[in-house]
Protein backbone atom coordinates (compact mmCIF):
# COMPACT_ATOMS: atom_id res chain seq x y z
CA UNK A 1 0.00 0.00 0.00
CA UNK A 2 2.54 2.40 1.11
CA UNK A 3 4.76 2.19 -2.28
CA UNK A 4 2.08 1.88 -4.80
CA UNK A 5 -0.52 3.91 -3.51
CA UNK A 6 1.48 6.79 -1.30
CA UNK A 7 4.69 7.07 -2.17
CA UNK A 8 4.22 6.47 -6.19
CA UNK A 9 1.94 9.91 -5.69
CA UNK A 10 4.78 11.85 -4.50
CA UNK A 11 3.93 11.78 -0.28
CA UNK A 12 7.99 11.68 0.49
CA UNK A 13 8.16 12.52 3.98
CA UNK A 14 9.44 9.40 5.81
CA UNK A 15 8.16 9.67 9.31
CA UNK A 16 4.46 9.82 7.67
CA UNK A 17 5.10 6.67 5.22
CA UNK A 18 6.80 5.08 8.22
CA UNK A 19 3.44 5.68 10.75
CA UNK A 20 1.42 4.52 7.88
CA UNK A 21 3.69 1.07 7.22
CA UNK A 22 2.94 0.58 10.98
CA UNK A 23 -0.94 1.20 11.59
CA UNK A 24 -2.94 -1.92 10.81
CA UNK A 25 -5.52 -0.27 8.68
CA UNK A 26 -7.91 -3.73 8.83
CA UNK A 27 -8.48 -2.73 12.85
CA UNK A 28 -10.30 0.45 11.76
CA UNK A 29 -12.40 -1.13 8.90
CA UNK A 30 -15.84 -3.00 9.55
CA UNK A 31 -15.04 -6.89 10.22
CA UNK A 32 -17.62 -7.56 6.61
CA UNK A 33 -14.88 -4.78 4.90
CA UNK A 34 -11.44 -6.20 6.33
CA UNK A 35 -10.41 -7.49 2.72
CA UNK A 36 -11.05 -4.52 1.68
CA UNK A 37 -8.77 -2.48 4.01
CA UNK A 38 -6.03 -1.62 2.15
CA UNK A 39 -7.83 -0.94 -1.03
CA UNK A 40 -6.89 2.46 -3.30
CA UNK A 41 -10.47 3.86 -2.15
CA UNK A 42 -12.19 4.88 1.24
CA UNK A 43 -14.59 2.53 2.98
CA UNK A 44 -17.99 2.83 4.79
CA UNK A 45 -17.47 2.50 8.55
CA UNK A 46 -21.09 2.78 9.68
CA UNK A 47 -23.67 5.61 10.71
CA UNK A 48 -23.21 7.63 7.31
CA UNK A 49 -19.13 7.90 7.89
CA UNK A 50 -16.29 6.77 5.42
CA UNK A 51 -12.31 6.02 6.79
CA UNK A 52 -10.43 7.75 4.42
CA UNK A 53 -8.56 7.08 1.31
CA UNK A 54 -4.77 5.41 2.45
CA UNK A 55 -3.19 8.38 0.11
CA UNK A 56 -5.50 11.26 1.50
CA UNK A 57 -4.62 10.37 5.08
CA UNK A 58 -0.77 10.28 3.68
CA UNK A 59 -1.09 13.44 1.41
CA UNK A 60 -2.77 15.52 4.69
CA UNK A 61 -0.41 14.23 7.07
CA UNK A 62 2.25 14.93 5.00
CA UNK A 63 1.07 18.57 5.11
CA UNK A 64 0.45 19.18 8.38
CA UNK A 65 4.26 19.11 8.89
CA UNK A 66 3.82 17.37 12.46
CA UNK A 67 6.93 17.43 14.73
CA UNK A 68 7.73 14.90 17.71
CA UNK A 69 6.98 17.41 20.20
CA UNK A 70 4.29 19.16 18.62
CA UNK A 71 0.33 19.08 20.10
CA UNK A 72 -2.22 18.16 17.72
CA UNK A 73 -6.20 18.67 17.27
CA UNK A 74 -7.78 16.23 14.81
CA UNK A 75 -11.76 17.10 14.21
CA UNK A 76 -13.77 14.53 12.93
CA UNK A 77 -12.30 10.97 14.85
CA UNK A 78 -14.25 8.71 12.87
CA UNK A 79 -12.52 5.19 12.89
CA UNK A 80 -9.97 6.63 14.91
CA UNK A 81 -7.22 5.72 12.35
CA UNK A 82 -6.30 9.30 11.18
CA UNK A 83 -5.48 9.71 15.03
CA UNK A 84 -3.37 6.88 15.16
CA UNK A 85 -1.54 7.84 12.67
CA UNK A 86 -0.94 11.17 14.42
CA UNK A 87 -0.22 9.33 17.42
CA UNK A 88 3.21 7.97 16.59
CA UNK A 89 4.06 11.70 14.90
CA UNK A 90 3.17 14.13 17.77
CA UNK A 91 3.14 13.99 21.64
CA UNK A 92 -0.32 13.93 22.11
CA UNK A 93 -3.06 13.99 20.12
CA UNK A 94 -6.96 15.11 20.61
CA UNK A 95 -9.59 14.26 18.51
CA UNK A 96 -13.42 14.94 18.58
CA UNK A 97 -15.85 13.40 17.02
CA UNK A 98 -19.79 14.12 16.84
CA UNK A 99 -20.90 10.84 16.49
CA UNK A 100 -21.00 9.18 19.89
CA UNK A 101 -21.08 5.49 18.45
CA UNK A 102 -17.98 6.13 16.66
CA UNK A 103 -16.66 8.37 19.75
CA UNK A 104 -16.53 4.82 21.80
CA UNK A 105 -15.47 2.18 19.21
CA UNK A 106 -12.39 4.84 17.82
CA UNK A 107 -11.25 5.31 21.56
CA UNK A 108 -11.56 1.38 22.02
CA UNK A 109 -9.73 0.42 19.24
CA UNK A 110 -6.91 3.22 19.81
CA UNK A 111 -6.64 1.75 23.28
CA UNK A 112 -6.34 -1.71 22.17
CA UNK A 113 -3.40 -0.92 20.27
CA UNK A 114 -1.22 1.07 22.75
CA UNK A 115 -2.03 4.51 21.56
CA UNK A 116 -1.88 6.47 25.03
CA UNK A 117 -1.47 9.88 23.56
CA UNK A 118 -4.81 10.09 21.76
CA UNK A 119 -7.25 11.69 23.63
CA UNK A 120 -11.06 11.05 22.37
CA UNK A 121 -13.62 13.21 23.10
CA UNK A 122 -17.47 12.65 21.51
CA UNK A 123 -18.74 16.38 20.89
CA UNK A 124 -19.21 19.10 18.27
CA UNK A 125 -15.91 19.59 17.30
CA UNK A 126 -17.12 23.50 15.74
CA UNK A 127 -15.74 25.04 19.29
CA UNK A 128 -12.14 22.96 18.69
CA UNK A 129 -11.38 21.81 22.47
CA UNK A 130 -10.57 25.39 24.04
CA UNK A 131 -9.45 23.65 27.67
CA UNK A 132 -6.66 22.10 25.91
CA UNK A 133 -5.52 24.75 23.42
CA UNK A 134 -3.25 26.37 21.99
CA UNK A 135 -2.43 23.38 19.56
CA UNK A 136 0.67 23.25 17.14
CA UNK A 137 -1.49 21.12 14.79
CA UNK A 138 -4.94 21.18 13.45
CA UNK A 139 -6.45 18.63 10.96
CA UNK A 140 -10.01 18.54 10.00
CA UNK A 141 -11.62 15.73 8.80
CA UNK A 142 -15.11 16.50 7.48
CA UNK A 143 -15.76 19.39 4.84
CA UNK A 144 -16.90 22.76 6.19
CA UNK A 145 -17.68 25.34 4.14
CA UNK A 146 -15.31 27.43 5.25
CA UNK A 147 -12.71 27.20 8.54
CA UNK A 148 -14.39 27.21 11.80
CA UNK A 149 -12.64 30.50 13.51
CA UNK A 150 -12.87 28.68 16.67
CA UNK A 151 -10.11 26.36 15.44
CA UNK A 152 -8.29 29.21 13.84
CA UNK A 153 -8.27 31.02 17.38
CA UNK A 154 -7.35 28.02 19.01
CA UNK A 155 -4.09 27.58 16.54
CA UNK A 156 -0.65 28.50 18.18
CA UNK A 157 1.43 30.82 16.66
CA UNK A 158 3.52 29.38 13.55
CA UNK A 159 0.80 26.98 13.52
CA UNK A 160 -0.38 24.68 10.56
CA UNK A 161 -4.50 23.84 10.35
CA UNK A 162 -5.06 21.26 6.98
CA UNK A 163 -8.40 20.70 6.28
CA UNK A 164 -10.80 20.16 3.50
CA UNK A 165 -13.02 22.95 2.54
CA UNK A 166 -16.05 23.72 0.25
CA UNK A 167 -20.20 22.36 -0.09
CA UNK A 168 -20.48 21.40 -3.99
CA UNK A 169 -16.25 21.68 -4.75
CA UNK A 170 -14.28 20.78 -2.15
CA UNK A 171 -10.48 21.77 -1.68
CA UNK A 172 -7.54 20.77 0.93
CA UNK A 173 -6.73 24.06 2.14
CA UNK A 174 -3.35 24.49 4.52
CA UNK A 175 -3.92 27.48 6.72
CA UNK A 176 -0.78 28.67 8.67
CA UNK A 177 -0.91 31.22 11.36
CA UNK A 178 1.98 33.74 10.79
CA UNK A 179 2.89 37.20 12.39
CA UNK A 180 1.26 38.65 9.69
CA UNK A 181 -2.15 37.02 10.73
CA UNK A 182 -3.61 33.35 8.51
CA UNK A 183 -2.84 32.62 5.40
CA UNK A 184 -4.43 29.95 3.71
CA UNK A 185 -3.74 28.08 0.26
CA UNK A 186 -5.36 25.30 -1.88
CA UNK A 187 -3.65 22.21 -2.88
CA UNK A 188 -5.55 19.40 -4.12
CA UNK A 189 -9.92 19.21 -5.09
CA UNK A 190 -11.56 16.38 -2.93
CA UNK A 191 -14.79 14.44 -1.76
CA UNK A 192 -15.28 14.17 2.18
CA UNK A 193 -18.09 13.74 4.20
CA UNK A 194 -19.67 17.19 5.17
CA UNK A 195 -18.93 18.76 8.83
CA UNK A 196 -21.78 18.64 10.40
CA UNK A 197 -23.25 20.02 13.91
CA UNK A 198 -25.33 19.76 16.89
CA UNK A 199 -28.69 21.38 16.54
């Protein structure tokens, strides 16, 4: 997976394609989709959610430039592999999800396999996780329309925020908080499932 499907697209960094040789995708997967886990495509994880693409989770990574030390946010836990990838890449890791089904089997599974730096939260991850920030890191794993300014406020200086962005067109955008306030760019046009929120 890692050569054909990752590194063949041009994700180079070798810290990310080393976290992503180590992760056993299949634990994150349905038990009916396990054959399936390491296809070139993401897969239906229950309750209207999808895990991501293997390159997409590479390619974001990759861009959110994540040092050993570093603190980082993830919004939008889902199967809770995203976070376990972060986990061997950061120092600690806190990830919200909305869904509170998914909430408990991510934080299960992330347990199971040793990852004691992930935090797991189930909530409306809109308002970030203010009691814990600033963070170094921010990744976003559901399409808003645009950046929740919550998360942007809750970004430390120098700080990178990847996430993807748009309703009908959807975009990675990398947002980095400078001195001379955010500035964001686009990189590649995507399809994720749609942030949503408590009502």
């Amino acid at each position: 997976m890692v050569e054909r499907q990752i590194a063949s697209r041009g994700v180079t960094a070798p810290r990310v394609l080393d976290a992503m040789r180590k992760v056993p995708r299949e634990r994150f997967v349905p038990p009916e989709l396990i054959r399936r886990a390491y296809d070139d495509s993401p897969l239906p994880i229950g309750l209207g959610q999808t895990i991501s693409q293997p390159y997409i989770v590479a390619y974001m990574t990759e861009l959110l430039r994540t040092a050993a030390h570093h603190r980082v946010l993830e919004i939008g836990t889902g199967s809770g592999y995203q976070a376990a990838i972060l986990s061997s890449l950061a120092r600690e890791v806190y990830t919200i999800e909305i869904v509170p089904a998914l909430a408990r089997r991510a934080a299960a599974v992330l347990k199971e396999l040793g990852h004691r730096n992930v935090h797991v939260r189930e909530g409306d991850g809109y308002a970030g996780w203010p009691t814990e920030a600033p963070f170094d890191r921010i990744l976003v794993t559901a399409a808003p329309e645009a950046i929740p300014q919550p998360l942007l406020d809750q970004l430390a200086p120098d700080g990178v925020l990847v996430a993807p962005v748009g309703s009908t067109t959807q975009w990675i955008v990398v947002a980095e908080k400078t001195g001379q306030g955010i500035i964001e760019r686009r990189t590649i046009p995507v399809r994720f499932v749609p942030f949503t929120r408590r009502q």
